[in-house]
C-alpha atoms as a PDB file:
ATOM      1  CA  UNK A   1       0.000   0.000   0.000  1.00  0.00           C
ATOM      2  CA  UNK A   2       1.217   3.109  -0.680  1.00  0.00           C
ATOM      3  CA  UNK A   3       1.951   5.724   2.062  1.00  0.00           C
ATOM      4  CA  UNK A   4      -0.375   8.272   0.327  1.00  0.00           C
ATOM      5  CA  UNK A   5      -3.265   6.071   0.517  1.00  0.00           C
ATOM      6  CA  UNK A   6      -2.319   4.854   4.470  1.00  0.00           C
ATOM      7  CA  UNK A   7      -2.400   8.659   5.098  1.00  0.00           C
ATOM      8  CA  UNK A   8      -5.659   9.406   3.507  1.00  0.00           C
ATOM      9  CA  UNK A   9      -6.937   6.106   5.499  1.00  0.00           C
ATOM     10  CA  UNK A  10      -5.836   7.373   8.520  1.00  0.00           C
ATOM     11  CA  UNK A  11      -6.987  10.857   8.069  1.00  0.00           C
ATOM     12  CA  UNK A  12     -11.050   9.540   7.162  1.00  0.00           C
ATOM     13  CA  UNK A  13     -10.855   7.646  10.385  1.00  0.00           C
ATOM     14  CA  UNK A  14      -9.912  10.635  12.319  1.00  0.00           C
ATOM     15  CA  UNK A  15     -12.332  12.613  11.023  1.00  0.00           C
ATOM     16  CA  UNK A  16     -15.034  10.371  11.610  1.00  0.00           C
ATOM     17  CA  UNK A  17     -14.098   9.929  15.155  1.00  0.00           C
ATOM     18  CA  UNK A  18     -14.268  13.548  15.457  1.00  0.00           C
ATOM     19  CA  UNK A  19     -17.750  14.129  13.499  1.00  0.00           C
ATOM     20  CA  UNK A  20     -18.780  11.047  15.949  1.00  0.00           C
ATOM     21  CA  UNK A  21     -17.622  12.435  19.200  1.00  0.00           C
ATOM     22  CA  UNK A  22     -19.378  15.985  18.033  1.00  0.00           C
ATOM     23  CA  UNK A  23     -22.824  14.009  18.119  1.00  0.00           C
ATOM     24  CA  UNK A  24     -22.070  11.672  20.824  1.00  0.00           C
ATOM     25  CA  UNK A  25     -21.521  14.935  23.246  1.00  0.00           C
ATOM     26  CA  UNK A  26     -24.138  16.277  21.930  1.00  0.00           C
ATOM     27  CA  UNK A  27     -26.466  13.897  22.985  1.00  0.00           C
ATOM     28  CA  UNK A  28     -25.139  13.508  26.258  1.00  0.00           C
ATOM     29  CA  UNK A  29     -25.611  17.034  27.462  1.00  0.00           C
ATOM     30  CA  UNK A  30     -29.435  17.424  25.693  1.00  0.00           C
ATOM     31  CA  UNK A  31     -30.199  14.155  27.517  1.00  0.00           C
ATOM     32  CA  UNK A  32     -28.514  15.909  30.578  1.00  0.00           C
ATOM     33  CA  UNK A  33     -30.950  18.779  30.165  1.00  0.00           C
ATOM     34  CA  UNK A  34     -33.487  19.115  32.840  1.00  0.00           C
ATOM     35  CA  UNK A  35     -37.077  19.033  31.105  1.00  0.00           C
ATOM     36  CA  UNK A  36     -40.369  21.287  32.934  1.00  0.00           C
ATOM     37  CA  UNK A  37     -41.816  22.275  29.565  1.00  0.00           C
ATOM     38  CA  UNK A  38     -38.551  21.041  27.270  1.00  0.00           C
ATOM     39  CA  UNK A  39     -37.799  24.864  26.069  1.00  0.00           C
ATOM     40  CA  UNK A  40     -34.244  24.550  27.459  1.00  0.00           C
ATOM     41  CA  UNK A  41     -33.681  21.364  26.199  1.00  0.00           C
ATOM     42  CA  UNK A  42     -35.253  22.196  22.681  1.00  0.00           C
ATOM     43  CA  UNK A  43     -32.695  25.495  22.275  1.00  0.00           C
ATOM     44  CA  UNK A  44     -29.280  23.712  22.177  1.00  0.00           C
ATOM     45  CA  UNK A  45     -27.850  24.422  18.908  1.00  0.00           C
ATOM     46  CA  UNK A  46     -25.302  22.325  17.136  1.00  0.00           C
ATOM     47  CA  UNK A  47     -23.228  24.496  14.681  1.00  0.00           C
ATOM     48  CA  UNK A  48     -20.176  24.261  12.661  1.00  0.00           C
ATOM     49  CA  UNK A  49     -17.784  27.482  13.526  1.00  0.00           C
ATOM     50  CA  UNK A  50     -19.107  30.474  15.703  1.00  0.00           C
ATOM     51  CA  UNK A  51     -22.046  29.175  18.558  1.00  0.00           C
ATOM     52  CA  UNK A  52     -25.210  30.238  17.964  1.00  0.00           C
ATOM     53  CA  UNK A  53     -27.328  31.641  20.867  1.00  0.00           C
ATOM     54  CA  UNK A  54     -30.642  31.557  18.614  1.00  0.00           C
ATOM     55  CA  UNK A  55     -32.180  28.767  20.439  1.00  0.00           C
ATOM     56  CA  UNK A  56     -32.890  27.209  16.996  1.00  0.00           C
ATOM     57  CA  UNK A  57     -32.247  24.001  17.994  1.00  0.00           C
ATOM     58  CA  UNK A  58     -30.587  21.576  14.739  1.00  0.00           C
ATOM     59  CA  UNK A  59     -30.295  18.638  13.419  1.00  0.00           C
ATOM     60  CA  UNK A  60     -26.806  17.682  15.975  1.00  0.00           C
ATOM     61  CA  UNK A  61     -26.278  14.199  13.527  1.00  0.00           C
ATOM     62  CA  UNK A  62     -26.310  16.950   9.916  1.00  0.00           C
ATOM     63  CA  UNK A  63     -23.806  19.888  11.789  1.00  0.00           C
ATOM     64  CA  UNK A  64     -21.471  16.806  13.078  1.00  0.00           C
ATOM     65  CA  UNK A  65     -21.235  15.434   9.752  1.00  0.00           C
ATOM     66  CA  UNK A  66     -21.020  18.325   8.376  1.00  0.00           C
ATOM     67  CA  UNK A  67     -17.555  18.896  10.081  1.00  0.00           C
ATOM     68  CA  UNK A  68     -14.216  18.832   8.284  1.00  0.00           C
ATOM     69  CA  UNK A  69     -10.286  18.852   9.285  1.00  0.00           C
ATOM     70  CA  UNK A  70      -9.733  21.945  11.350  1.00  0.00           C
ATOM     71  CA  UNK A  71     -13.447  23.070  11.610  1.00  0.00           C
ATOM     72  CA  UNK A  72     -15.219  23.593  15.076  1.00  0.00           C
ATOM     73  CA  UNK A  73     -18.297  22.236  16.423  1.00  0.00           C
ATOM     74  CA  UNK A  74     -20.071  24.669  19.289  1.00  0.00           C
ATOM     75  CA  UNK A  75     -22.986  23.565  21.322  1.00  0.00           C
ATOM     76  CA  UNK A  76     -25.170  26.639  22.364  1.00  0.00           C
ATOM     77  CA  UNK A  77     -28.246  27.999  24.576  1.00  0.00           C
ATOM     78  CA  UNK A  78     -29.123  31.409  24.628  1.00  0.00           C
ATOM     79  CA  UNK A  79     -32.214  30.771  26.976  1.00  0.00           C
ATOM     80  CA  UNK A  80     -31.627  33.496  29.616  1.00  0.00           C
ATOM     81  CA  UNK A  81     -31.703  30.920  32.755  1.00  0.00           C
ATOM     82  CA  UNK A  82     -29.366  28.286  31.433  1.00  0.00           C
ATOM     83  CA  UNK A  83     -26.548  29.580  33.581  1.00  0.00           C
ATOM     84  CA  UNK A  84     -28.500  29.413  36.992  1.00  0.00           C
ATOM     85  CA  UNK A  85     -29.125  25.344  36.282  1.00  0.00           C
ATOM     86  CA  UNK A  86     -25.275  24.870  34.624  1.00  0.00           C
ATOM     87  CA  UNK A  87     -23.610  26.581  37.510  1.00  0.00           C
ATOM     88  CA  UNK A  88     -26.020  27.168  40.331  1.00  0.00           C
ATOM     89  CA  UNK A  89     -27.539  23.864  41.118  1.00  0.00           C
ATOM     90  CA  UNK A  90     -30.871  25.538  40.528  1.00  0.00           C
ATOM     91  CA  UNK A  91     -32.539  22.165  39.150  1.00  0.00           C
ATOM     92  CA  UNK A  92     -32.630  19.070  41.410  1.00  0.00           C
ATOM     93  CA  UNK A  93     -32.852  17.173  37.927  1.00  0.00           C
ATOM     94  CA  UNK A  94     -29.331  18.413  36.467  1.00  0.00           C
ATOM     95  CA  UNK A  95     -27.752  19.530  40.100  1.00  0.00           C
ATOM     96  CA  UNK A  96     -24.041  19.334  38.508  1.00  0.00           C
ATOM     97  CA  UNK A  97     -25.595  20.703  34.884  1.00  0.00           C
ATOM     98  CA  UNK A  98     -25.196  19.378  32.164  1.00  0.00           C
ATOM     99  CA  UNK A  99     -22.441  20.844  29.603  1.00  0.00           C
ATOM    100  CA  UNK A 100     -19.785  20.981  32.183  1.00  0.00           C
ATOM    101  CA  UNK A 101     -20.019  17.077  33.294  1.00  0.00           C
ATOM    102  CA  UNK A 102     -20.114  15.901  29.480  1.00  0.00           C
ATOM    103  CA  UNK A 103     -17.381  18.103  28.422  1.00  0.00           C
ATOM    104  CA  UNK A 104     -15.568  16.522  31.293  1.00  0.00           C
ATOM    105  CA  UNK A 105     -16.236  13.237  30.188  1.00  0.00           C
ATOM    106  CA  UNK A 106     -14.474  14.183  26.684  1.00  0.00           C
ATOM    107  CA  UNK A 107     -11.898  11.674  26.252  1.00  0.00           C
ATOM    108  CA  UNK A 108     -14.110   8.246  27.556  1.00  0.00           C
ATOM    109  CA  UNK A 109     -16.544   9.870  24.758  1.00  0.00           C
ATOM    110  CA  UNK A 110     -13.665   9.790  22.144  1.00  0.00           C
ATOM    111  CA  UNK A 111     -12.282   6.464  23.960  1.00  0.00           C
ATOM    112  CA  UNK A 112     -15.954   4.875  23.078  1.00  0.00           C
ATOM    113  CA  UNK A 113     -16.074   6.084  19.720  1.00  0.00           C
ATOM    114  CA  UNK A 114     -12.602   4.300  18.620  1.00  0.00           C
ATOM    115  CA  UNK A 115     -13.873   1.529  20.715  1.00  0.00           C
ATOM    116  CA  UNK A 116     -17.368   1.155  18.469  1.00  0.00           C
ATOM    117  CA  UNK A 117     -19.158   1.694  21.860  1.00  0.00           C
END
């Protein structure tokens, strides 16, 4: 095989680790999300460079796909309370939030992608 083509192998796989662990995340934290009438959990949005504090929600699997080499995947929520239940405690259904323990479960996300988990 020639090294060109190993290279090109290599790179695919990395990149679809990367588009995987973009949705993976993704799910964890909107799963994470504490639900009274789903309007915080509805308004993360999944984009592909800058985040986007719309509360447009997405289609997470489309923007992590969407991802190429050197590109940046941003989770957002521009609902005005989201930072009293990420860093206050002020659900008893997400007491630790929800972005902050799935970002810091980043590389057993990764770990469980290579794996095929």
């Amino acid at each position: 095989m020639r090294l060109d083509a190993i290279i090109q192998r290599h790179k695919g796989n990395m990149l679809s680790i990367a588009r995987l662990s973009a949705a993976a995340i993704s799910a964890k934290v909107v799963s994470r999300t504490p639900v009274d009438s789903g309007t915080l959990r509805k308004s993360w949005t999944p984009k592909n460079g800058a985040p986007d504090f719309s509360n447009a929600g997405g289609d997470f699997a489309a923007v992590a796909n969407s991802l190429q080499a050197g590109d940046t995947f941003t989770l957002a929520n521009g609902q005005p309370y989201v930072r009293r239940i990420e860093y206050e405690g002020h659900s008893g259904q997400a007491p630790q939030g929800m972005l902050r323990i799935s970002v810091a479960e980043w590389q057993q996300i990764v770990r469980g992608v290579v794996r095929g988990n």
